[in-house]
N, C-alpha and C. Protein backbone atom coordinates (compact mmCIF):
# COMPACT_ATOMS: atom_id res chain seq x y z
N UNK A 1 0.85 -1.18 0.00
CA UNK A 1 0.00 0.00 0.00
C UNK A 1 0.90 1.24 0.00
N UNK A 2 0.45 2.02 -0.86
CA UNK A 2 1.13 3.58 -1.12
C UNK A 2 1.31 4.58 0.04
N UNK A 3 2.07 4.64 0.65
CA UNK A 3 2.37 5.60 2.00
C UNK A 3 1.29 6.84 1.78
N UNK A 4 1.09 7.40 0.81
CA UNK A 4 -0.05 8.56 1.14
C UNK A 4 -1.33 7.85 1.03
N UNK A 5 -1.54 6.25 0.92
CA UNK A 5 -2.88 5.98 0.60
C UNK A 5 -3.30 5.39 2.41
N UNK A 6 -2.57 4.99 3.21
CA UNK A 6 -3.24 4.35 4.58
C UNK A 6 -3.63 5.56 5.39
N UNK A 7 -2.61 7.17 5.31
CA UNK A 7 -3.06 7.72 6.03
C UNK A 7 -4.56 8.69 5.86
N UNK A 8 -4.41 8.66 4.41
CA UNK A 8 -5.83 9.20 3.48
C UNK A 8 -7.51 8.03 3.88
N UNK A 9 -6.53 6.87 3.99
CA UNK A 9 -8.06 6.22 4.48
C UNK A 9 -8.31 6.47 6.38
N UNK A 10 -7.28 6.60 6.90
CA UNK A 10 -7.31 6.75 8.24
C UNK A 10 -8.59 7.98 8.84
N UNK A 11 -8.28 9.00 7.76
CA UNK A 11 -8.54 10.20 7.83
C UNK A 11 -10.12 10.43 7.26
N UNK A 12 -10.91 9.32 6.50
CA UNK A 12 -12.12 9.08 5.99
C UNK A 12 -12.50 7.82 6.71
N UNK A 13 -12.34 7.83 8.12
CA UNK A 13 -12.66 6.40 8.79
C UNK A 13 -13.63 6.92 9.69
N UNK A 14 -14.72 6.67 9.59
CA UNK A 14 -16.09 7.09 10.02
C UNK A 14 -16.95 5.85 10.67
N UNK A 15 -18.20 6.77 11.11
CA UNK A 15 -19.41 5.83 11.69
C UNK A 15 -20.45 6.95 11.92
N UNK A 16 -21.82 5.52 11.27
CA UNK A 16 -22.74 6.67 11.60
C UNK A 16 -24.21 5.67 12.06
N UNK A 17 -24.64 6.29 13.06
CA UNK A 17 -25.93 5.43 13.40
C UNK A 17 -26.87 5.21 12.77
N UNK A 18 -28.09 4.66 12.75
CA UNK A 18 -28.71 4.21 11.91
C UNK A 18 -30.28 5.57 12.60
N UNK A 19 -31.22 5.93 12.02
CA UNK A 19 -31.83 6.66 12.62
C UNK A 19 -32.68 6.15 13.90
N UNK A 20 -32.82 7.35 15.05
CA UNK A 20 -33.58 6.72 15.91
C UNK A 20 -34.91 7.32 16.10
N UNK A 21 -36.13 6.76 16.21
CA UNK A 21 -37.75 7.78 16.44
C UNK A 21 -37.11 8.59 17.90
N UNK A 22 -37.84 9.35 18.27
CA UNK A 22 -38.56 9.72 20.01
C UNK A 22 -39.77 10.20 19.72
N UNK A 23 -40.55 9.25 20.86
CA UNK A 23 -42.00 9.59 21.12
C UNK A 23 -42.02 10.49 21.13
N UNK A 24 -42.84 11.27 20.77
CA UNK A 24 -43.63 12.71 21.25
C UNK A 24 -45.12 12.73 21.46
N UNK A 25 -45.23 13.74 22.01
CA UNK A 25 -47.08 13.94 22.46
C UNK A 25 -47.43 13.88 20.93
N UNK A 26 -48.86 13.23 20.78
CA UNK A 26 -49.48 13.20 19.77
C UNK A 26 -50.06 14.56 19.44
N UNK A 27 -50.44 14.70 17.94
CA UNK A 27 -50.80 16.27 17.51
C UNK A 27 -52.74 16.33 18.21
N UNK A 28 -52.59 17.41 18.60
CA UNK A 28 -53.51 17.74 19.45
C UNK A 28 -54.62 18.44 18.18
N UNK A 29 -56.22 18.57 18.36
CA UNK A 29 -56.88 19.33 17.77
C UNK A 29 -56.88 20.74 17.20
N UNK A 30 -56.03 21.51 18.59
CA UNK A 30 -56.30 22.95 17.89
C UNK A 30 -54.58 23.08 17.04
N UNK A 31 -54.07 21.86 16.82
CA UNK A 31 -52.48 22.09 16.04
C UNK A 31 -52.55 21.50 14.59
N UNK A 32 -51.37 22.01 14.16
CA UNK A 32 -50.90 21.65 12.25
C UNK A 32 -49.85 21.97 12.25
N UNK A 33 -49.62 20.82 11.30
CA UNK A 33 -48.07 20.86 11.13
C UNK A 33 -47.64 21.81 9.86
N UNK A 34 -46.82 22.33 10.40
CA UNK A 34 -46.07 23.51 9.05
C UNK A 34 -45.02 23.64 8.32
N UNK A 35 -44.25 22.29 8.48
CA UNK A 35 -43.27 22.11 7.80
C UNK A 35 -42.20 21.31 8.37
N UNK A 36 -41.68 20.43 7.46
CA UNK A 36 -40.32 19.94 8.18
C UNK A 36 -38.88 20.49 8.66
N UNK A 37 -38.48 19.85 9.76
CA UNK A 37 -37.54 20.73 10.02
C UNK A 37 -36.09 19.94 9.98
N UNK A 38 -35.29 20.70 10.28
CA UNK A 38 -33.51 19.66 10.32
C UNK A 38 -32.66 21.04 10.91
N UNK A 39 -31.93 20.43 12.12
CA UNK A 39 -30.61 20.70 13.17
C UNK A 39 -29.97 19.70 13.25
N UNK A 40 -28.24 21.03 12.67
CA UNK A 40 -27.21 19.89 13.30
C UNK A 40 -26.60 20.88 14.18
N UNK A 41 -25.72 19.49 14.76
CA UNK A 41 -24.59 20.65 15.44
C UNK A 41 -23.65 18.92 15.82
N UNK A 42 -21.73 20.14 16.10
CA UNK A 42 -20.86 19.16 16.55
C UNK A 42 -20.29 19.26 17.34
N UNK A 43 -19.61 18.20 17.72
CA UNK A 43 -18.62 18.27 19.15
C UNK A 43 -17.25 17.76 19.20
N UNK A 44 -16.65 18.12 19.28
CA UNK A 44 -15.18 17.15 19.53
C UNK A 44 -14.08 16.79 21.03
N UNK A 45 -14.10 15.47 20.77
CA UNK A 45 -13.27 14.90 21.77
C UNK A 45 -12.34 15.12 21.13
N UNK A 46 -11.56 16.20 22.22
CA UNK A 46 -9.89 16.55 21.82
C UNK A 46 -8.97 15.68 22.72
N UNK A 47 -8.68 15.19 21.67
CA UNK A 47 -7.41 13.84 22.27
C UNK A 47 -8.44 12.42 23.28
N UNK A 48 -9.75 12.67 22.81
CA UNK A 48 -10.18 11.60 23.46
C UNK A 48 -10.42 11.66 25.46
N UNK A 49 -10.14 12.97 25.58
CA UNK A 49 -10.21 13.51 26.95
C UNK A 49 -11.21 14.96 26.92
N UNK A 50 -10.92 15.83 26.33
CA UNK A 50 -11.60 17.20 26.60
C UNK A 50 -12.41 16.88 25.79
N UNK A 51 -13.83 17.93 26.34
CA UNK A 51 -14.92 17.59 25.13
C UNK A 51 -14.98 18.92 25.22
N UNK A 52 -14.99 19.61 23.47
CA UNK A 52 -15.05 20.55 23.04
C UNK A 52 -16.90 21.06 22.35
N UNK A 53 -18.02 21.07 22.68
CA UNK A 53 -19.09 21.70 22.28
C UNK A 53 -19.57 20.08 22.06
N UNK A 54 -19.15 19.33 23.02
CA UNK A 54 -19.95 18.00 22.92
C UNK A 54 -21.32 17.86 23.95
N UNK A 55 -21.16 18.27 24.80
CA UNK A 55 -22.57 18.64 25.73
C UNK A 55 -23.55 19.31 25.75
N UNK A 56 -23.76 20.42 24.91
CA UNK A 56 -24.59 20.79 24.25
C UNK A 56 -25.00 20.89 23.08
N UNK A 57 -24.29 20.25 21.71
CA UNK A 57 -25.05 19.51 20.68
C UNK A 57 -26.26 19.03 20.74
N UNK A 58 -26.81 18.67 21.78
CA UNK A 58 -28.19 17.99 21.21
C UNK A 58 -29.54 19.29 21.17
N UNK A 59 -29.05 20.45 22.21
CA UNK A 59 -30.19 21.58 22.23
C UNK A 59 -29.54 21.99 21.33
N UNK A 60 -28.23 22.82 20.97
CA UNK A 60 -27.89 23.27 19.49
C UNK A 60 -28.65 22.63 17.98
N UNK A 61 -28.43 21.64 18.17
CA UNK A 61 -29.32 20.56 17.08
C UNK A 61 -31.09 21.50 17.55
N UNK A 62 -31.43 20.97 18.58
CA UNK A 62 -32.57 21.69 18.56
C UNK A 62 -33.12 22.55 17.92
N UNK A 63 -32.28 23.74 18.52
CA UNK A 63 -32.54 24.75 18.57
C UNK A 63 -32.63 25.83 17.29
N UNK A 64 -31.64 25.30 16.05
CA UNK A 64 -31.40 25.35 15.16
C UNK A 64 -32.94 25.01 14.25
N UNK A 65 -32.79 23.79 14.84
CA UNK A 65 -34.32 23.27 13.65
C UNK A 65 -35.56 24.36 14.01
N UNK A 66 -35.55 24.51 15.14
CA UNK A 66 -36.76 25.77 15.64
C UNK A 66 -36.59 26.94 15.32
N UNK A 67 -35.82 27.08 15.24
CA UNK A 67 -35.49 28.52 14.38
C UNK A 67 -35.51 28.65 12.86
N UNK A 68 -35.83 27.52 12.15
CA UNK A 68 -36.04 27.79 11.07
C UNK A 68 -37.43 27.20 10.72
N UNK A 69 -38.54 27.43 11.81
CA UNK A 69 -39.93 27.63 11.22
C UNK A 69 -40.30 28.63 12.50
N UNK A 70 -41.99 28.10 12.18
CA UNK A 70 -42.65 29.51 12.81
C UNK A 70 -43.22 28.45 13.75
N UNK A 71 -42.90 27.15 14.34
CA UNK A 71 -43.96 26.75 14.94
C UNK A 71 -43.18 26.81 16.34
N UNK A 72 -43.64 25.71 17.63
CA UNK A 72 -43.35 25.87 18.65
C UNK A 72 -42.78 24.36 19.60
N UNK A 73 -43.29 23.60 19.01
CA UNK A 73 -42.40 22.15 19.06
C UNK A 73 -42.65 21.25 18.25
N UNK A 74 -41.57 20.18 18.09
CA UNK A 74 -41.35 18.67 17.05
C UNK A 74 -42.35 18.06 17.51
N UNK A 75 -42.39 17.49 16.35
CA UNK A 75 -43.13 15.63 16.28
C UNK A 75 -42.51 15.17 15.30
N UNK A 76 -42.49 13.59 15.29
CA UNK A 76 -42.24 12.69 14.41
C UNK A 76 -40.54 12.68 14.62
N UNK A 77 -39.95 12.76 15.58
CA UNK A 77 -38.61 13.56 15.68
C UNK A 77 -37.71 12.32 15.19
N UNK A 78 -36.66 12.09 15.07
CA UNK A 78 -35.74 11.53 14.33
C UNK A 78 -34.16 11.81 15.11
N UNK A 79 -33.25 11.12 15.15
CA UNK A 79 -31.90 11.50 15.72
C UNK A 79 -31.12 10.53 14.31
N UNK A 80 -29.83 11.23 14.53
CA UNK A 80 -29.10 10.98 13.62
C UNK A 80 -27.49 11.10 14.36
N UNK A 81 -26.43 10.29 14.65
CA UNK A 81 -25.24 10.71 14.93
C UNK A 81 -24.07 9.90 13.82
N UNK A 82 -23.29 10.66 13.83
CA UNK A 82 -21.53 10.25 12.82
C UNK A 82 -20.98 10.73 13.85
N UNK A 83 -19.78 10.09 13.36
CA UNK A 83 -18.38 10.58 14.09
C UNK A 83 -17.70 9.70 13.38
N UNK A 84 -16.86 10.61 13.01
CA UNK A 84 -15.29 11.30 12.21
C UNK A 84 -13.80 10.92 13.05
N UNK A 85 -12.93 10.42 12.62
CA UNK A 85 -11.63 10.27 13.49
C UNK A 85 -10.54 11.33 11.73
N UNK A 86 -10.16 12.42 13.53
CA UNK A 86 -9.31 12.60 13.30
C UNK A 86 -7.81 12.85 13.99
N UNK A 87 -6.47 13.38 13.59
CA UNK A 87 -5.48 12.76 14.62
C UNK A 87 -5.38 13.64 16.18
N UNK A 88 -6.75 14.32 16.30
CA UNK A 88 -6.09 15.22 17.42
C UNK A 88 -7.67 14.28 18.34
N UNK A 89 -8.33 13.99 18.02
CA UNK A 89 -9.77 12.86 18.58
C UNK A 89 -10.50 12.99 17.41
N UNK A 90 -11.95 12.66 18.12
CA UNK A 90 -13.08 12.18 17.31
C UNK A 90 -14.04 13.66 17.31
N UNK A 91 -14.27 13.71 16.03
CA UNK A 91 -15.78 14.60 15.97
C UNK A 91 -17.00 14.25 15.78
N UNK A 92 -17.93 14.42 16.30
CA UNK A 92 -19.59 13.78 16.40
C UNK A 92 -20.22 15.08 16.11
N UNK A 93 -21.21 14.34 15.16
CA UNK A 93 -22.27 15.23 14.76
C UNK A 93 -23.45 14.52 14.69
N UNK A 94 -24.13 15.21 15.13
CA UNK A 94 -25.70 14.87 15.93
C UNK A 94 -26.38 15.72 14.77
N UNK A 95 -27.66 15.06 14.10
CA UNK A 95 -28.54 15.60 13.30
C UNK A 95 -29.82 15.21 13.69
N UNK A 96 -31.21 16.27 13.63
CA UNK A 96 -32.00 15.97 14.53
C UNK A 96 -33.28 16.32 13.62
N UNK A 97 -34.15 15.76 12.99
CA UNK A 97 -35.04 15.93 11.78
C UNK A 97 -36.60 16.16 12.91
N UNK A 98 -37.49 16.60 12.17
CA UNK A 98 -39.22 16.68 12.48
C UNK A 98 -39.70 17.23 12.18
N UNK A 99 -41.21 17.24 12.18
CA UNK A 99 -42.32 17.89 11.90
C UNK A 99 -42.20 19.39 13.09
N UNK A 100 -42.26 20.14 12.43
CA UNK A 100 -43.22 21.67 13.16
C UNK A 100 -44.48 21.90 13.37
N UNK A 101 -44.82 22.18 14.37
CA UNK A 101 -46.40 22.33 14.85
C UNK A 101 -46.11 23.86 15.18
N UNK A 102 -47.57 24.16 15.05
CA UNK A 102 -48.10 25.61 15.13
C UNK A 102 -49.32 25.49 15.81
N UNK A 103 -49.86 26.03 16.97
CA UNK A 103 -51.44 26.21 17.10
C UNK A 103 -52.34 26.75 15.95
N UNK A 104 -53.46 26.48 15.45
CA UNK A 104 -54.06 27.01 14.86
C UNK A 104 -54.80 28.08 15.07
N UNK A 105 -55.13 28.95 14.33
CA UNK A 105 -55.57 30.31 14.65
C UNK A 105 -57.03 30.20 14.33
C-alpha cells in the first residue's frame, strides 16, 4: 500500500448510526403541522479527553431546527449521529429531523 494511501483512508474512517424515532405527544386538535424541520450541530473529543461543544449539541441541534420555522415544538422527531476520526480525537455530529407544529388560529 502507497504511503499517502493508509493515512488518506485513516482520515475518511467514520461511523454513523442508523436513525432513531422519540415519542412525542401526539398532535392535538387545535395544532398543524407547518413544515419539516432539520438541526445539526458538533462536538469534539480533543485527544479523546476534553470535550469541546460536545454537551450541548443535542439543544444546538434543537434549537437550530426551531429557528427555522414559525412553529413551537417537534413531532415525528428523528436523531441521527456520525463521528469522524481525526489525529487530534473524534468529531460527532448529531442531526436531529421533524415535523413543526403551530397552534391554529
Amino acid at each position: 500500500m502507497p504511503r499517502t494511501l493508509a493515512p488518506a483512508l485513516l482520515l475518511l474512517a467514520s461511523c454513523t448510526s442508523a436513525p432513531l424515532a422519540i415519542a412525542t405527544a401526539p398532535l392535538q386538535e387545535n395544532e398543524e403541522i407547518v413544515g419539516h424541520v432539520r438541526g445539526t450541530a458538533s462536538g469534539l473529543m480533543l485527544f479523546d479527553l476534553i470535550p469541546i461543544g460536545q454537551n450541548s449539541r443535542f439543544e444546538r441541534a434543537y434549537d437550530e431546527a426551531m429557528k427555522s420555522s414559525t412553529g413551537y415544538r417537534l413531532v415525528d422527531i428523528k436523531v441521527r449521529e456520525s463521528w469522524y476520526w481525526c489525529v487530534v480525537g473524534n468529531l460527532y455530529v448529531f442531526e436531529l429531523t421533524g415535523s413543526c407544529v403551530r397552534r391554529r388560529r
